[in-house]
Protein backbone atom coordinates (compact mmCIF):
# COMPACT_ATOMS: atom_id res chain seq x y z
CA UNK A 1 -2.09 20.85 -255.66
CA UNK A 2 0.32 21.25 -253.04
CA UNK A 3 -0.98 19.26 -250.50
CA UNK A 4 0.69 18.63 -246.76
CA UNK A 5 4.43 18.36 -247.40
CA UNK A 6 7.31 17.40 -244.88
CA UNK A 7 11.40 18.33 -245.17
CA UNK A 8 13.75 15.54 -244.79
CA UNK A 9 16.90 16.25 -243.79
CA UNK A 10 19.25 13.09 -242.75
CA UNK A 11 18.82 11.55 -239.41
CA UNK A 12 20.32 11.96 -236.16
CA UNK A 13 24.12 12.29 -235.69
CA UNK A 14 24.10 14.02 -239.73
CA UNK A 15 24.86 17.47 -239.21
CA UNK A 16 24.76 18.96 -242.58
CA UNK A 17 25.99 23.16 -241.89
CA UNK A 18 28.85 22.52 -239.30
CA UNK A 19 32.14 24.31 -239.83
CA UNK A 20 34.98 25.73 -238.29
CA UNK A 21 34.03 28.95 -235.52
CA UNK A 22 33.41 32.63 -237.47
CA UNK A 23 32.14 35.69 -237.04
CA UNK A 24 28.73 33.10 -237.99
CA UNK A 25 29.41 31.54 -234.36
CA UNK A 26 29.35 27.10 -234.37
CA UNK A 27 28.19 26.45 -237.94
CA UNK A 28 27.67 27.71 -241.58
CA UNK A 29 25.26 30.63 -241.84
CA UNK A 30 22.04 30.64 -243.01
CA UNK A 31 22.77 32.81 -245.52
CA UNK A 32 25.31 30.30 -247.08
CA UNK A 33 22.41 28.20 -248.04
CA UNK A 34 20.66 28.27 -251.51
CA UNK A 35 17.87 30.16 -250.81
CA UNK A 36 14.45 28.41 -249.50
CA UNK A 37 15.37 25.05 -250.83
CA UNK A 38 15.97 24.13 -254.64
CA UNK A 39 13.81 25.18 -257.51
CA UNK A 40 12.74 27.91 -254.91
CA UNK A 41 9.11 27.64 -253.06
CA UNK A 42 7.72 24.63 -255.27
CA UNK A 43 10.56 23.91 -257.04
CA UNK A 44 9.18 20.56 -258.54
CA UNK A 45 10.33 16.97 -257.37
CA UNK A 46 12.77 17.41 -254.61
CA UNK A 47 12.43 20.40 -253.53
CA UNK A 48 12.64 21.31 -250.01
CA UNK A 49 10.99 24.21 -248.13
CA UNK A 50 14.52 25.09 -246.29
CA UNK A 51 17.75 25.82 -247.03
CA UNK A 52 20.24 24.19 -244.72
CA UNK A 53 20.51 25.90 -241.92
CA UNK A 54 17.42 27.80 -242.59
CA UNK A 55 15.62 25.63 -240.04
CA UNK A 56 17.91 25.48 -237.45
CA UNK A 57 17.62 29.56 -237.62
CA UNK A 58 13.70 29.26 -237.72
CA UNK A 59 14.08 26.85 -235.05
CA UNK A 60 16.16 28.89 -232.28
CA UNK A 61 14.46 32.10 -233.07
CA UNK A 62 10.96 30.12 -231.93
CA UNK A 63 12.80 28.40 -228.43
CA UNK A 64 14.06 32.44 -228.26
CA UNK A 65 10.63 33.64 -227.87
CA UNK A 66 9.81 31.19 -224.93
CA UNK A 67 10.97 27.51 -224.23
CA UNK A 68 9.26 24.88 -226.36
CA UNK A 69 8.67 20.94 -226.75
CA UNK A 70 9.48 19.58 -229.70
CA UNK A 71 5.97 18.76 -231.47
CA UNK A 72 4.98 22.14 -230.21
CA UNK A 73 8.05 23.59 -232.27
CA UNK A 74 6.30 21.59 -235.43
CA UNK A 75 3.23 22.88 -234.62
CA UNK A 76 4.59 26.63 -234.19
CA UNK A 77 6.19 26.12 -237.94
CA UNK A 78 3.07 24.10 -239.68
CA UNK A 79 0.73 27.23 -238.38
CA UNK A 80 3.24 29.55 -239.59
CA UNK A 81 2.19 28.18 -243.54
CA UNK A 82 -1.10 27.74 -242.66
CA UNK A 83 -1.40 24.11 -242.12
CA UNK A 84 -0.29 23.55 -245.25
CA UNK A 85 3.48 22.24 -244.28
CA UNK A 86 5.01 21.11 -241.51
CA UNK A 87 8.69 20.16 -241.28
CA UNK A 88 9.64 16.38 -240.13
CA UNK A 89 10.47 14.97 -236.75
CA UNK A 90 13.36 13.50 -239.03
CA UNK A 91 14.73 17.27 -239.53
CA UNK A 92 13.34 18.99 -236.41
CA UNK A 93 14.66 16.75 -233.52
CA UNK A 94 18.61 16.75 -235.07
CA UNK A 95 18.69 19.97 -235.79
CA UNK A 96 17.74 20.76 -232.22
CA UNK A 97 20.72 18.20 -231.50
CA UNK A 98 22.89 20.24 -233.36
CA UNK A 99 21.44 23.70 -231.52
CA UNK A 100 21.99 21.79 -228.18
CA UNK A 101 25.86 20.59 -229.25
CA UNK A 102 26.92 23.95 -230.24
CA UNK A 103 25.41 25.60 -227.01
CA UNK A 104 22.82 27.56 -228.68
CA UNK A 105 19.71 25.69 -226.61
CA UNK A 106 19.84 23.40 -223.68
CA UNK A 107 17.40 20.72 -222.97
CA UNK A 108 15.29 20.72 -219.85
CA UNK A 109 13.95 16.71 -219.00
CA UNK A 110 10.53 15.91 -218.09
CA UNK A 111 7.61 13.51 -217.36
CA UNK A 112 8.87 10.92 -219.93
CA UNK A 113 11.01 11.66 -222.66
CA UNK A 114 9.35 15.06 -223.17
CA UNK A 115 12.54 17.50 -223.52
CA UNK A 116 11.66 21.42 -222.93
CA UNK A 117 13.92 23.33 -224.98
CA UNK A 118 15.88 26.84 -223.55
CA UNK A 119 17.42 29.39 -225.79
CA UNK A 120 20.92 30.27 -224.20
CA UNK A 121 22.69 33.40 -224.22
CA UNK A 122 24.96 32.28 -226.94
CA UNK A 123 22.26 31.00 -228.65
CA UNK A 124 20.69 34.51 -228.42
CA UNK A 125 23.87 36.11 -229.31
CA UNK A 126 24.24 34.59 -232.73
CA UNK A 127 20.71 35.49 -233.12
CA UNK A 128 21.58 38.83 -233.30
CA UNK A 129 24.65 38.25 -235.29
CA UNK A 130 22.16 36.52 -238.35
CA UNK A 131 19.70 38.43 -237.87
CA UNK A 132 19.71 39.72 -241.53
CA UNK A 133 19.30 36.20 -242.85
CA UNK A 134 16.82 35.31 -240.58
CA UNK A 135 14.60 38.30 -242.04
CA UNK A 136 14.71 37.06 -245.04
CA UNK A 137 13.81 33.35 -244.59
CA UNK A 138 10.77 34.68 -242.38
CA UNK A 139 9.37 36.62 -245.38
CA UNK A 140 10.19 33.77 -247.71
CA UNK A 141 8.11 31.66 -244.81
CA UNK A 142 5.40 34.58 -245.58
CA UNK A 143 5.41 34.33 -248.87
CA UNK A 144 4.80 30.89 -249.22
CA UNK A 145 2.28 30.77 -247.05
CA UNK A 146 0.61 33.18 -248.77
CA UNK A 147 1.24 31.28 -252.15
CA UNK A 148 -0.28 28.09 -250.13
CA UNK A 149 -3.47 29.78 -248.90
CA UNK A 150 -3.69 31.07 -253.13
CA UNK A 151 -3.63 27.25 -253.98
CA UNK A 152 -5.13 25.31 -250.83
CA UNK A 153 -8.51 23.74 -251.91
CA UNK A 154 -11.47 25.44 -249.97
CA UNK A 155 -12.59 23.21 -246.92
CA UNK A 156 -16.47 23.29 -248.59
CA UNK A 157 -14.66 21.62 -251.33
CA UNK A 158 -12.11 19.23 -249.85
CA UNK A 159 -16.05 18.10 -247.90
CA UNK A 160 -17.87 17.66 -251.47
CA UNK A 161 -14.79 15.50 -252.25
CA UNK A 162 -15.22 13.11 -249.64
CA UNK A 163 -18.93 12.89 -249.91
CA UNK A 164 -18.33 11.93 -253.42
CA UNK A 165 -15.81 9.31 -252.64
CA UNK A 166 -18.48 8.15 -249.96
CA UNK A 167 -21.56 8.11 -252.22
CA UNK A 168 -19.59 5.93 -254.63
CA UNK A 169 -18.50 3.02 -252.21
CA UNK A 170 -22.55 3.32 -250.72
CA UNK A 171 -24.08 2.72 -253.73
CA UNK A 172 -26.56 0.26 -254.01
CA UNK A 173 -25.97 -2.58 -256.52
CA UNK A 174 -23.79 -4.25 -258.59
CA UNK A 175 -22.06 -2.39 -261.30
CA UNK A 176 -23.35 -2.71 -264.65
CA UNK A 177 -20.98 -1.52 -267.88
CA UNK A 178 -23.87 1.01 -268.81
CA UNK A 179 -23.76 1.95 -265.19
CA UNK A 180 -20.44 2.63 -265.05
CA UNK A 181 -20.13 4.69 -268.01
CA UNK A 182 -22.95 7.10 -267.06
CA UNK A 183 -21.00 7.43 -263.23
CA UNK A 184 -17.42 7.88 -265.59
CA UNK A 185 -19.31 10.72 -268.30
CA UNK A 186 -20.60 12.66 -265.19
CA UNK A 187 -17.66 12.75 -262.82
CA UNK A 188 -15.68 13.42 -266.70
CA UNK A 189 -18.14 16.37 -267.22
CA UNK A 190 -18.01 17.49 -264.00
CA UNK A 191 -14.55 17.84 -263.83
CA UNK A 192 -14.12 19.76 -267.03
CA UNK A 193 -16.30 22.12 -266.03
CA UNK A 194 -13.83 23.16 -263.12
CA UNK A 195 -10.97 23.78 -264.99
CA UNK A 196 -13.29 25.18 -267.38
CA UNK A 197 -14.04 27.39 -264.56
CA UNK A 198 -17.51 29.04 -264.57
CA UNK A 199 -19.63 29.99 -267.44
CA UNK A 200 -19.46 33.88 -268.61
């Protein structure tokens, strides 16, 4: 139902939650933002999983707890929900731009173009200074994962899916209309039986 889903947030150079230096620090604050995205969790087309300036929050708190690439930054977020969602490079890598432009991270080069991101003491600082707001986006985070592990489809399932899909492309044959029909009843059957659920 929910599937693998990605936030889009503008590309690089687009800095969405800059304003003028507060008691927030270099930016709006997380809390400005409306929540975890519109229409909250699964708010129905065009929702998105973070507020802005949600991830940039999520984001610094992770490079806080040790320096981190990038993907592994992704990764650290995607197993945060489970598998279930992972945010974009599209709104990762210029929000770390923005982290890096208001002094909250600095960059560390590599083999490459691998960039190893540091949490400053600034950064670190206004940390601290949000870190009511960035309570309450991690237990949003939990919640949602929680509400995506209630929905996921079962591995053993997602398997019996794809050895359906497979059987049907392997079988032997040409189709025949009568053939067709009594592949069409039984898939039909079969899948009123699961939302049917099972029989008292």
């Amino acid at each position: 139902m929910f599937g693998r889903h990605h936030e889009h947030q503008g590309g690089h150079g687009r800095h969405h939650d800059c304003a003028p230096v507060g008691r927030w620090g270099r930016g709006r604050p997380a809390g400005d933002d409306e929540g975890f995205g519109r229409g909250g969790f699964f708010g129905g087309r065009g929702a998105r999983m973070f507020g802005h300036g949600d991830l940039r929050l999520v984001l610094l708190a992770l490079i806080a707890e040790k320096p981190r690439h990038g993907y592994e930054l992704i990764r650290a977020i995607e197993e945060k929900f489970g598998g279930n969602y992972a945010p974009s490079p599209g709104a990762v890598y210029p929000t770390l731009t923005l982290l890096e432009e208001q002094d909250y991270i600095v960059t560390e080069s590599q083999s490459g173009t691998k960039k190893l991101y540091q949490a400053t003491e600034a950064g670190r600082q206004f940390l601290e200074e949000n870190s009511v707001p960035l309570k309450g986006i991690q237990a949003r985070m939990d919640l949602a994962a929680q509400a995506f592990a209630m929905h996921s489809t079962p591995e053993s399932v997602r398997e019996a899916m794809r050895t359906l899909k497979q059987s049907l492309h392997m079988r032997r044959g040409p189709w025949t209309t009568e053939e067709a029909e009594r592949v069409r009843k039984l898939i039909e059957a079969t899948a009123r039986q699961i939302v049917g659920g099972p029989e008292n």
